[in-house]
Structure formats: C-alpha cells, structure tokens
C-alpha atoms as a PDB file:
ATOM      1  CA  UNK A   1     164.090  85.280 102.606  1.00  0.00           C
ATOM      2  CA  UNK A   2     164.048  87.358 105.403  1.00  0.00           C
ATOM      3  CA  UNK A   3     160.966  89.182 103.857  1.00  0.00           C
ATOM      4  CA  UNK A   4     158.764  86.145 103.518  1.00  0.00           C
ATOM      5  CA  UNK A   5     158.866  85.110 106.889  1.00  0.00           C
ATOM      6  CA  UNK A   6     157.887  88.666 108.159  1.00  0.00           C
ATOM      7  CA  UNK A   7     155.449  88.129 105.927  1.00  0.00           C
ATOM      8  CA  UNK A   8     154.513  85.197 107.205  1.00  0.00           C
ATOM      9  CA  UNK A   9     154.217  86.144 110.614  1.00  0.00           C
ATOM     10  CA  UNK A  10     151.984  89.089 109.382  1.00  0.00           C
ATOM     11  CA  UNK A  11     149.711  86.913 107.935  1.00  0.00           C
ATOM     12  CA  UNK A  12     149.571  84.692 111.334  1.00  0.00           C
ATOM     13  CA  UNK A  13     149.247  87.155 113.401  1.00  0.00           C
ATOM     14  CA  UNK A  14     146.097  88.439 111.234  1.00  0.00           C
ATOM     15  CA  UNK A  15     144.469  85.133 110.888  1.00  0.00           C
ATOM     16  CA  UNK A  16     145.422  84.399 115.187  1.00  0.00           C
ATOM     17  CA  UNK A  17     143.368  87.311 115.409  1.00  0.00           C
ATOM     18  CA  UNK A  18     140.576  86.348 113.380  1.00  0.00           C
ATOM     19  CA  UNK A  19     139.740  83.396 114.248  1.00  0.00           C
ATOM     20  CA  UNK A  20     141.307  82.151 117.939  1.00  0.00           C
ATOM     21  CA  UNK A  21     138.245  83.903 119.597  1.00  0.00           C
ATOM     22  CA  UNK A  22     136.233  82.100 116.991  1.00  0.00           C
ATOM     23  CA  UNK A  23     138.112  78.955 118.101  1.00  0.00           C
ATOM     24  CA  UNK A  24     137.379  79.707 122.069  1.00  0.00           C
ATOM     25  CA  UNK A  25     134.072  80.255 121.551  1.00  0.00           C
ATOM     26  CA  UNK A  26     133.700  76.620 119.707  1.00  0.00           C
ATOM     27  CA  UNK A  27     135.672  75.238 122.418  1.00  0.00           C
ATOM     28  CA  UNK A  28     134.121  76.475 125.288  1.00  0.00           C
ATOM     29  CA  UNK A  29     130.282  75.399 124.018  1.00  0.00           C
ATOM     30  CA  UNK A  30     132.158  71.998 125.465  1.00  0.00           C
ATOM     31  CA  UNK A  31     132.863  72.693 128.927  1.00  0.00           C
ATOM     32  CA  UNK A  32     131.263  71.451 131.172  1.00  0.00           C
ATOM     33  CA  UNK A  33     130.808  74.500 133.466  1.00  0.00           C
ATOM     34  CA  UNK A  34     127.797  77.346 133.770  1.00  0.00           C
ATOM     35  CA  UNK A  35     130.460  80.125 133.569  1.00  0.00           C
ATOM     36  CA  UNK A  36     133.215  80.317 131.141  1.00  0.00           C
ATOM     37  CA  UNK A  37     135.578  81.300 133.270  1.00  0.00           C
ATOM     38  CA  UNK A  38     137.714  78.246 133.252  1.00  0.00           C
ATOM     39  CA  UNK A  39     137.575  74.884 131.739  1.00  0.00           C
ATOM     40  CA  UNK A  40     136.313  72.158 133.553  1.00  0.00           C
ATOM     41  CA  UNK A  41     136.290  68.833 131.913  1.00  0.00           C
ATOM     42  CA  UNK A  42     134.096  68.168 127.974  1.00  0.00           C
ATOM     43  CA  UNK A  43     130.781  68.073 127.930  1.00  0.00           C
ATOM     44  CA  UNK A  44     128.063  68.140 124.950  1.00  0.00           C
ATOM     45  CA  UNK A  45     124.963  68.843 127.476  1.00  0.00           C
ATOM     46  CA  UNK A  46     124.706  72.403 126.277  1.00  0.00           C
ATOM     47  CA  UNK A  47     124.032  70.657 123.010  1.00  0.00           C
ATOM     48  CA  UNK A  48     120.921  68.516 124.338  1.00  0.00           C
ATOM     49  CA  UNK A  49     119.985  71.390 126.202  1.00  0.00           C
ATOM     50  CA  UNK A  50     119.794  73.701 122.828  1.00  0.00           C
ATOM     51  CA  UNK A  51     117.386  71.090 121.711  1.00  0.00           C
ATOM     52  CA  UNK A  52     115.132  71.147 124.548  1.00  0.00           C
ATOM     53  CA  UNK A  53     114.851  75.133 124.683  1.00  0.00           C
ATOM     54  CA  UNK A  54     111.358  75.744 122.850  1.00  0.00           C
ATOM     55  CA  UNK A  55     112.536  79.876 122.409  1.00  0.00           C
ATOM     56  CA  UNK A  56     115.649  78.995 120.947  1.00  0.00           C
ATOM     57  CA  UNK A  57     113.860  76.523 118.072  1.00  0.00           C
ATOM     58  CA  UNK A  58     111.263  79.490 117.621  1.00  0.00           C
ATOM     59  CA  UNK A  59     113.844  81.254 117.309  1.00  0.00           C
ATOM     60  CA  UNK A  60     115.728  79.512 114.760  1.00  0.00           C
ATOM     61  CA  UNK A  61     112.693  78.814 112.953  1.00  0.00           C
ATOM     62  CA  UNK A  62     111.907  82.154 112.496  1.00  0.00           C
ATOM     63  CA  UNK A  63     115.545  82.943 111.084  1.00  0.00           C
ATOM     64  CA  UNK A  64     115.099  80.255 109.088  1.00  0.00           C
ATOM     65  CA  UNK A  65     111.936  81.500 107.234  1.00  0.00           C
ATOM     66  CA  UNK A  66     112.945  84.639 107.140  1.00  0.00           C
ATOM     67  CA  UNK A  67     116.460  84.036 105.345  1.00  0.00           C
ATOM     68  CA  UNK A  68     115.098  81.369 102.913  1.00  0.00           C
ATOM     69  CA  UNK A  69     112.015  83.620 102.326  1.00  0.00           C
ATOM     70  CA  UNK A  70     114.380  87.105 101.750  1.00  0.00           C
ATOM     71  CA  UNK A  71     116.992  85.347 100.050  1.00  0.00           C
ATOM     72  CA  UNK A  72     114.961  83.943  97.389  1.00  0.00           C
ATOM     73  CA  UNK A  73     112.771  87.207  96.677  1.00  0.00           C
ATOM     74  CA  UNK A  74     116.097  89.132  96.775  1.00  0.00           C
ATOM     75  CA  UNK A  75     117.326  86.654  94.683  1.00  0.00           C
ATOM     76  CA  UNK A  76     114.550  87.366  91.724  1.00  0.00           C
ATOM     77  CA  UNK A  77     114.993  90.853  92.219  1.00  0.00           C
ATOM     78  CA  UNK A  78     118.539  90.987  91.959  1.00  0.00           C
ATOM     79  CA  UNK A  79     119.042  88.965  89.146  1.00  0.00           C
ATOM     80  CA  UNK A  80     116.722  91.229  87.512  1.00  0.00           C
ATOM     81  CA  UNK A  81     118.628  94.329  88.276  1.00  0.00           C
ATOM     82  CA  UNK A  82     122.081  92.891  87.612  1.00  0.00           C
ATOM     83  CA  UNK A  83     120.589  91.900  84.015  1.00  0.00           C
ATOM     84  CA  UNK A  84     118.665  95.086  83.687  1.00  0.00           C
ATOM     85  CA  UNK A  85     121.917  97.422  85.145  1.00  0.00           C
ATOM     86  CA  UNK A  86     124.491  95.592  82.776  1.00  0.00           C
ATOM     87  CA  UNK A  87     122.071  95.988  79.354  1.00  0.00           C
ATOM     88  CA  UNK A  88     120.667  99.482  79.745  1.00  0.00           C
ATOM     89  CA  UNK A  89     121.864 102.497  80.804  1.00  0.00           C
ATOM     90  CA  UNK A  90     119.068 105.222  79.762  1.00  0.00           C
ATOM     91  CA  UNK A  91     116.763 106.987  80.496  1.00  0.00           C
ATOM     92  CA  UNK A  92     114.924 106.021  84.453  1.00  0.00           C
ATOM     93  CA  UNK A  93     117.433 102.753  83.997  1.00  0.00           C
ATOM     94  CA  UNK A  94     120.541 104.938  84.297  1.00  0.00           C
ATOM     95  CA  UNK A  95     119.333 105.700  88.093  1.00  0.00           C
ATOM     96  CA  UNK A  96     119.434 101.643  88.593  1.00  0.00           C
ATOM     97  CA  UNK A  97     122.568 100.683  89.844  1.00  0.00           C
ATOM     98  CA  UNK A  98     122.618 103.911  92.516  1.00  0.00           C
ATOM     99  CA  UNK A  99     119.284 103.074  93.561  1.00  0.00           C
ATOM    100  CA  UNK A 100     120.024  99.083  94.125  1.00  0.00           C
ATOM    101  CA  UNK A 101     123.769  99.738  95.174  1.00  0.00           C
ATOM    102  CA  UNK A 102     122.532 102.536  97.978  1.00  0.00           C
ATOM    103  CA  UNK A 103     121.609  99.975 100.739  1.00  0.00           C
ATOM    104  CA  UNK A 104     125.072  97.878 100.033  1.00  0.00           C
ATOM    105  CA  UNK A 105     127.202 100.718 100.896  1.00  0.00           C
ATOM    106  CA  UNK A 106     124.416 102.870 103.433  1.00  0.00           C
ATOM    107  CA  UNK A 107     125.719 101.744 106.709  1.00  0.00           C
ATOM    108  CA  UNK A 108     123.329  99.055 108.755  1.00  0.00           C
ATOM    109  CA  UNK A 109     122.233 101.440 111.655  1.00  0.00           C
ATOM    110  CA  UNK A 110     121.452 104.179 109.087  1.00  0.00           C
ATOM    111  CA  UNK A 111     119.624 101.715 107.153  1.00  0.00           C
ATOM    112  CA  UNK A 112     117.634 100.371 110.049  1.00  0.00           C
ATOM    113  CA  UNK A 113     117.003 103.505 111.330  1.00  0.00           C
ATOM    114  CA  UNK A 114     115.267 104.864 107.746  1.00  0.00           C
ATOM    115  CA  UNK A 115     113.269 101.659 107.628  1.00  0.00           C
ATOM    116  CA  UNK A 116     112.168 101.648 111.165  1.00  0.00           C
ATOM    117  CA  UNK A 117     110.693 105.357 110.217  1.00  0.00           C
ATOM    118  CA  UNK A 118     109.885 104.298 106.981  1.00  0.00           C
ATOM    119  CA  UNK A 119     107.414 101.171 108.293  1.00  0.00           C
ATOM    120  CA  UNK A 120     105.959 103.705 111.062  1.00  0.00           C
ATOM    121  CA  UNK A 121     105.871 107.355 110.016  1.00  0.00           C
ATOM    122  CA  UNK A 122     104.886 106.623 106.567  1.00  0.00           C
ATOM    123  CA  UNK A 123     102.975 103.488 106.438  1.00  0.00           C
ATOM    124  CA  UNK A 124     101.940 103.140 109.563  1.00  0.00           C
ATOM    125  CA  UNK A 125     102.624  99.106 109.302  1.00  0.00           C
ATOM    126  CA  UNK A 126     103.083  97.586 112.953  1.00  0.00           C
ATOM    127  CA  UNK A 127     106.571  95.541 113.166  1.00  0.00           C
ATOM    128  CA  UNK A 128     106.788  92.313 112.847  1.00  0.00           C
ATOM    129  CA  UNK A 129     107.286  89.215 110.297  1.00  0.00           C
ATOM    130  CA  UNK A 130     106.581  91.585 107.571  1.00  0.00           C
ATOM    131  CA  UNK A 131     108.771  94.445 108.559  1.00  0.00           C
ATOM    132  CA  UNK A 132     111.735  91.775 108.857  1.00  0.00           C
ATOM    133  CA  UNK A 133     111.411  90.368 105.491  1.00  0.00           C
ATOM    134  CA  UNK A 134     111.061  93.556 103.582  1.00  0.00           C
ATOM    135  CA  UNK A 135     114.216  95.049 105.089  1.00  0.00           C
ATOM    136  CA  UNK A 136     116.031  91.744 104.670  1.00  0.00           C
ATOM    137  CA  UNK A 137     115.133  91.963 100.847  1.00  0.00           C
ATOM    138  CA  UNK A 138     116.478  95.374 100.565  1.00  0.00           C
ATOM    139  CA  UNK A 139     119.950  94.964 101.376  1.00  0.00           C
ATOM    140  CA  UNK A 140     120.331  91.714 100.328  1.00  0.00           C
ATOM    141  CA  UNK A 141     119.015  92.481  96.854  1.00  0.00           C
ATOM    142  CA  UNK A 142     121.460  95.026  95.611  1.00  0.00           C
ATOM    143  CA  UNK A 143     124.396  91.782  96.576  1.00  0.00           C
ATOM    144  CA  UNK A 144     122.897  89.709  94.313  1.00  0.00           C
ATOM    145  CA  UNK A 145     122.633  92.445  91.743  1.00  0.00           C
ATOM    146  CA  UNK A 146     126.364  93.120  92.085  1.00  0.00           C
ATOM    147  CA  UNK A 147     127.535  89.150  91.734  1.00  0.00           C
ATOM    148  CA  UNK A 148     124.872  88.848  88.485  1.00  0.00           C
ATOM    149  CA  UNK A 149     126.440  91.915  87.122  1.00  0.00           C
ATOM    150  CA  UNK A 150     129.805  90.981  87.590  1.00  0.00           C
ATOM    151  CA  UNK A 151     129.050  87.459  85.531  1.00  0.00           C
ATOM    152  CA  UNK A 152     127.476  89.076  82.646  1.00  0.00           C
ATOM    153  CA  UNK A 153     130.566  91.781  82.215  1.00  0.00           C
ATOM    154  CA  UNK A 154     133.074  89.194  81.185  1.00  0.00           C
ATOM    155  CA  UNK A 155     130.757  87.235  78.861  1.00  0.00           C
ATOM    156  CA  UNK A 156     130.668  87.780  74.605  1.00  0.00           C
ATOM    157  CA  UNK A 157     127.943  89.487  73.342  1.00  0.00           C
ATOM    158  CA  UNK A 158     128.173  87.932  70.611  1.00  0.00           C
ATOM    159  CA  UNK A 159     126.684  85.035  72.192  1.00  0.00           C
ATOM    160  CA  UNK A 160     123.418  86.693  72.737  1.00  0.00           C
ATOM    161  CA  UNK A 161     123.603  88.563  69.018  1.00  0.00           C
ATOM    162  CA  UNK A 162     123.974  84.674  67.226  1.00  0.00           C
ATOM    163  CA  UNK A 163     121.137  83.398  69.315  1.00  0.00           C
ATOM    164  CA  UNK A 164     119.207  86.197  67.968  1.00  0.00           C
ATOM    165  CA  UNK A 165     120.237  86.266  64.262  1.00  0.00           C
ATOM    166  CA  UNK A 166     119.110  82.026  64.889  1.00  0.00           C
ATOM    167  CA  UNK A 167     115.344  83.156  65.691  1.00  0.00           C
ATOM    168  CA  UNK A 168     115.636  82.998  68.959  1.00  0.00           C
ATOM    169  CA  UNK A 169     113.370  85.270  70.962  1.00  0.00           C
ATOM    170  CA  UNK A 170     114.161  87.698  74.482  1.00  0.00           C
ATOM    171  CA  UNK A 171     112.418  85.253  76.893  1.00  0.00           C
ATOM    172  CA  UNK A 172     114.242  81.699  74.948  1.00  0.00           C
ATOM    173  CA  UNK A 173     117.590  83.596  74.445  1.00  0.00           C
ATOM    174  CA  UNK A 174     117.518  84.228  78.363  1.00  0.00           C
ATOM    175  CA  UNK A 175     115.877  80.351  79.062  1.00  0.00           C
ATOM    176  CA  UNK A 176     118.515  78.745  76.811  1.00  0.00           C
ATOM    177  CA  UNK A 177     121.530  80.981  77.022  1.00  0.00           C
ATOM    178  CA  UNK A 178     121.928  83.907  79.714  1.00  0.00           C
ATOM    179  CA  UNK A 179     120.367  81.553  82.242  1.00  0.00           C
ATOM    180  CA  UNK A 180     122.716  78.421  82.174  1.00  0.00           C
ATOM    181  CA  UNK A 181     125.190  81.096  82.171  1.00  0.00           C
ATOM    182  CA  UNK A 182     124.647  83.298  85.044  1.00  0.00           C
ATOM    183  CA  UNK A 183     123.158  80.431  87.302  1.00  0.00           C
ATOM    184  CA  UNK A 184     126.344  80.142  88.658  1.00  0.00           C
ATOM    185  CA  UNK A 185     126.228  83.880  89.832  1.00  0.00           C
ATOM    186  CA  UNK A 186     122.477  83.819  90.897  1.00  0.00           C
ATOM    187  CA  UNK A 187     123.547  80.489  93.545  1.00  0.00           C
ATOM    188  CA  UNK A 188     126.196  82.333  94.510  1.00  0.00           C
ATOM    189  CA  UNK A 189     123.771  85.550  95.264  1.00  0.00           C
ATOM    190  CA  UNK A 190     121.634  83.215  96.607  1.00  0.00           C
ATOM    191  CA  UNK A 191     124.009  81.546  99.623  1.00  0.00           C
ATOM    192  CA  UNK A 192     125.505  85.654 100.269  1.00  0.00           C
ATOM    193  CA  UNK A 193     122.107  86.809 100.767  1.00  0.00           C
ATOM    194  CA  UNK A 194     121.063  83.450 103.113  1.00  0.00           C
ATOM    195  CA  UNK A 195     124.016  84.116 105.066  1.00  0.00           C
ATOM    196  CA  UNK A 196     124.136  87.899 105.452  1.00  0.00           C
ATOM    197  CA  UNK A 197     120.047  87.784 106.433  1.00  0.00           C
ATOM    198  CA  UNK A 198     120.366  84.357 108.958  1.00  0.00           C
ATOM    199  CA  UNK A 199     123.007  86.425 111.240  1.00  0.00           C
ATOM    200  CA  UNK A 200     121.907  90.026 110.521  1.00  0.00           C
ATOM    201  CA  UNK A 201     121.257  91.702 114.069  1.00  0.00           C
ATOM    202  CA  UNK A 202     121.435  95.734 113.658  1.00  0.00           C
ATOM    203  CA  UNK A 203     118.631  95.937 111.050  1.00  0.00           C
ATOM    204  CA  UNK A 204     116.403  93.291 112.569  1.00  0.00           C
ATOM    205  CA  UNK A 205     116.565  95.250 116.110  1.00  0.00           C
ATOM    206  CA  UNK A 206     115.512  97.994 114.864  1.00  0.00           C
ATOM    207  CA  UNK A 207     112.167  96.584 112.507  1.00  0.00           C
ATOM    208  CA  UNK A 208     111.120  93.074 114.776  1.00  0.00           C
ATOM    209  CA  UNK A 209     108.916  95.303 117.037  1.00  0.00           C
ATOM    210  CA  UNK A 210     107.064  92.862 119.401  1.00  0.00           C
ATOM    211  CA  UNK A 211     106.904  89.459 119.968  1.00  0.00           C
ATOM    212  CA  UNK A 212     108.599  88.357 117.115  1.00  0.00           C
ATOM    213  CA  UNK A 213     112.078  87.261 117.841  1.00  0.00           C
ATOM    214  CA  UNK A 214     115.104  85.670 115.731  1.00  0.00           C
ATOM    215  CA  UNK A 215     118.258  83.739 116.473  1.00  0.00           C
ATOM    216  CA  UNK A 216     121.097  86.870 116.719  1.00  0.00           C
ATOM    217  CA  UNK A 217     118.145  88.735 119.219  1.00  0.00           C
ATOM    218  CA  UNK A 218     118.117  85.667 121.098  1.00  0.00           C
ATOM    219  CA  UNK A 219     121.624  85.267 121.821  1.00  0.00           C
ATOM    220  CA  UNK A 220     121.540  89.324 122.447  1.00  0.00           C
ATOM    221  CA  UNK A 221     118.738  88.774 125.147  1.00  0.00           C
ATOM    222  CA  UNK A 222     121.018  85.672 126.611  1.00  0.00           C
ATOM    223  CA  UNK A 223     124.199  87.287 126.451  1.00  0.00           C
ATOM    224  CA  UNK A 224     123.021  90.188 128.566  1.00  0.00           C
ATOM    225  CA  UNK A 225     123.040  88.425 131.694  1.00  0.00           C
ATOM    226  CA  UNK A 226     126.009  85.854 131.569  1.00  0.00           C
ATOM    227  CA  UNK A 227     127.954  84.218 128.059  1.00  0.00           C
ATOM    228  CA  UNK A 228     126.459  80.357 129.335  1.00  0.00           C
ATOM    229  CA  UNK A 229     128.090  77.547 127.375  1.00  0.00           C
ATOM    230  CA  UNK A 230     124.422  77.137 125.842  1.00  0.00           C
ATOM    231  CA  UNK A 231     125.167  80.329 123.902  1.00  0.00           C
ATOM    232  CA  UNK A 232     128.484  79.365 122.798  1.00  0.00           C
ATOM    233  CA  UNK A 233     126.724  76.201 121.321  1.00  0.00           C
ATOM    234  CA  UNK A 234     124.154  77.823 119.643  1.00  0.00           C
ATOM    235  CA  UNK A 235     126.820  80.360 118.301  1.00  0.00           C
ATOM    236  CA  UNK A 236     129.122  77.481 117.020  1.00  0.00           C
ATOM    237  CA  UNK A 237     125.990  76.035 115.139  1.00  0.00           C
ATOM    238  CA  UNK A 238     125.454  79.236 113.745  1.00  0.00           C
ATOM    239  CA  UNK A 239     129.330  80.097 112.991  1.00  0.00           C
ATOM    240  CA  UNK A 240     129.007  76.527 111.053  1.00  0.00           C
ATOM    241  CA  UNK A 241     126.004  77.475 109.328  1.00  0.00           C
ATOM    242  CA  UNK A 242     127.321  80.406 107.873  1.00  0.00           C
ATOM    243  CA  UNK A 243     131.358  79.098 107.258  1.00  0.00           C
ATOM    244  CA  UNK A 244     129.215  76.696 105.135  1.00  0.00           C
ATOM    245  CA  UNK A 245     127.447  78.565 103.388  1.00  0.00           C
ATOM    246  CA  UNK A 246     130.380  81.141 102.453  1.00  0.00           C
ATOM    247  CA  UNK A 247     132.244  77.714 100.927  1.00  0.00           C
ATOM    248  CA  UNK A 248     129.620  76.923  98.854  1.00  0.00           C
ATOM    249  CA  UNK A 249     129.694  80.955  97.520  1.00  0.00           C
ATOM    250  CA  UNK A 250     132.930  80.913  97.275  1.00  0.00           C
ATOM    251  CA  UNK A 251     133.690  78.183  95.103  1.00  0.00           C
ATOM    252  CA  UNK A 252     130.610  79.613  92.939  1.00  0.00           C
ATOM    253  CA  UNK A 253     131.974  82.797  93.202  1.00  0.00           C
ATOM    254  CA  UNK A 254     135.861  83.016  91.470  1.00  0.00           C
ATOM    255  CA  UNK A 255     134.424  83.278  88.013  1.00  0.00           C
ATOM    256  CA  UNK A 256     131.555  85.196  88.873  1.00  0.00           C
ATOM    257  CA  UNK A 257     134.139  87.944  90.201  1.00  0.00           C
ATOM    258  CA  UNK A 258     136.661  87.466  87.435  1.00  0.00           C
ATOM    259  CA  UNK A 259     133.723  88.155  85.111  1.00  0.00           C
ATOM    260  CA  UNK A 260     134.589  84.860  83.418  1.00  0.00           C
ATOM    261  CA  UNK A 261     131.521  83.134  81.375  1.00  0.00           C
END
C-alpha cells in the first residue's frame, strides 16, 4: 500500500511538471493585462486581436502549407520505405533503414546545420519555401517509415502468399490487401509528421533564409521582447492543434506499435 501511493505521488509530481506551465500558459492568454506578471481580471481580446494581426495569419498560413505539403510527400515516401525496409534486405536495400532512420535519431541542430550547408555550399539554392519543405520531408519521412514498418511486422505472410497463389498481381495484392491493412499506420504517420513539421523551430531557423516566416519563428521574434498575452493565445491554439492531432495518432497508433494486423 504504502508503495502505490509513492508511486502515485511520483507520477503527480511528473505530470505537475509537465503540464502546469502548459496550463499557465493557457490561462494567462485570458488575462486581461499586457504583461503577465499578474492576473488581472478574463479577457478573450488577445483572441480578436490574433485575428486581426495580418503577420501572424501569414504566418500560420505558411505553417499550414508547409506541414500539409511535407506531411503528405513524407507520407508517400515513407510508406514506401517502411514496405520496401520490411520485404527486402539485399543488396543497395540493406542500406535502407540506416539511410531513412539517420535523420530520426541525428539530432535537430546537427540536422539543420548539414541542410543549411547542404542547400548553399552544394546547390547553391537560395532559402526559402523550398528549402523548408525539403528539410521538413526529410525527417519526417523516416517516422512514417518506422510506424509502416512496425504494422507490417506483426501481420501473416501468409496473407500476401494466398492472394498470390489466387492470381492476384504486386500492384492488386497491395490495392486490395497490404493497403486496407497498413492504412491505419500510414494516418497515423500522417498526423506524427503534421504535428512534428507545424511546431518544428530548430530546423526551420536554420533553412527559412529571408522573408519567409512560419508560426514557431513568429512567436520567437515576439517572445524576444516581452511574453504578451497575444503570444500565449496563439501558443494555446497551437498547443491545441497539436494535443489534437497526437489523439487522433494515438488511437491509430496502439496496433500499429504492437505490430498487430
């Protein structure tokens, strides 16, 4: 008995310190003060305000398009390597899952870093839109590749072996079989790699160059003079974006990890 409640209390104490700055930062996109020093009385101004602010919609736009944009290509690509890292594992293919799992694990400066001199010493491509979405493919891809990978490992071959004894052929055993069964996986790919490029900051400082800005560089250029209740708002909208969005994966998700067809 005595063990479960220190237990407990562990577990309190780790969530407390998860999320009650999460929690203060929701609360205080309410109060109805410019500093956030001390509350003052509820307010959701900072709200209308938000809606008014022509750089923050650009802004949000941009993230926008640039998360559904990357998240769909990675997407493709990564159920494509999952598929192509769980069936073979010869020849150039045995090179797959280091090559596609390198940007998971590479830490984010050291991956912005290599694509910043990547996009300028070698191709000489000026940063922008462009430069955004390509990096925002490559570490999103090798996620997807991992959850697609992880469905397939639990399913029966066998499956696959009766469709093709049947007749079937490569493209109409994947149409009619793999697909229904690993769309679970690629949605849940899908919402990890919206979320992880819609609030990515260290990678997308380091390839936006100029003139093209999106929502987490925003809030970085506001938070540098004062934390204003208008970017506690916007951060709340994006905190409920994302909470979202990690639901929805997560519920797609459990048999995807337990490798479960």
């Amino acid at each position: 008995m005595r063990r479960n409640v220190w237990l407990w209390a562990a577990s309190l104490a780790v969530y407390a310190f998860l999320y009650v700055p999460l929690a203060v930062v929701v609360l205080f996109s309410f109060n109805d003060s410019l500093l956030n020093a001390q509350w003052v009385g509820f307010t959701t101004r900072w709200y209308s305000k938000l809606i008014n602010n022509d750089e923050m919609l650009r802004a949000a736009a941009n993230s926008l398009f640039i998360a559904l944009t990357a998240s769909s290509v990675a997407t493709v690509l990564g159920t494509m390597a999952g598929i192509a890292m769980h069936r073979w594992s010869s020849g150039f293919l045995r090179f797959l899952p280091f090559l596609v799992l390198t940007p998971v694990a590479m830490p984010e400066i050291l991956l912005g870093v290599s694509l910043l001199l990547f996009f300028r010493q070698v191709l000489d491509l000026t940063l922008g839109l462009f430069s955004i979405l390509v990096a925002h493919i490559t570490f999103s891809l090798g996620f997807v590749a991992i959850i697609v990978r992880a469905r397939l490992a639990g399913m029966d071959e066998s499956i696959f072996e009766a469709a093709r004894d049947l007749g079937a052929s490569p493209w109409r055993t994947f149409r009619h079989v793999t697909f229904p069964l690993i769309l679970p996986g690629i949605l849940a790919g899908f919402l990890m790699s919206f979320t992880l490029s819609i609030d990515d900051f260290v990678i997308t400082f380091f390839v936006a160059g100029v003139g093209v800005t999106t929502l987490p560089l925003q809030i970085y250029s506001m938070i540098k003079v004062a934390v204003s209740p208008e970017v506690n708002a916007v951060s709340t909208l994006l905190m409920a974006l994302t909470l979202t969005l990690i639901a929805l994966a997560s519920r797609l998700a459990p048999d995807t990890l337990k490798g479960r067809a």
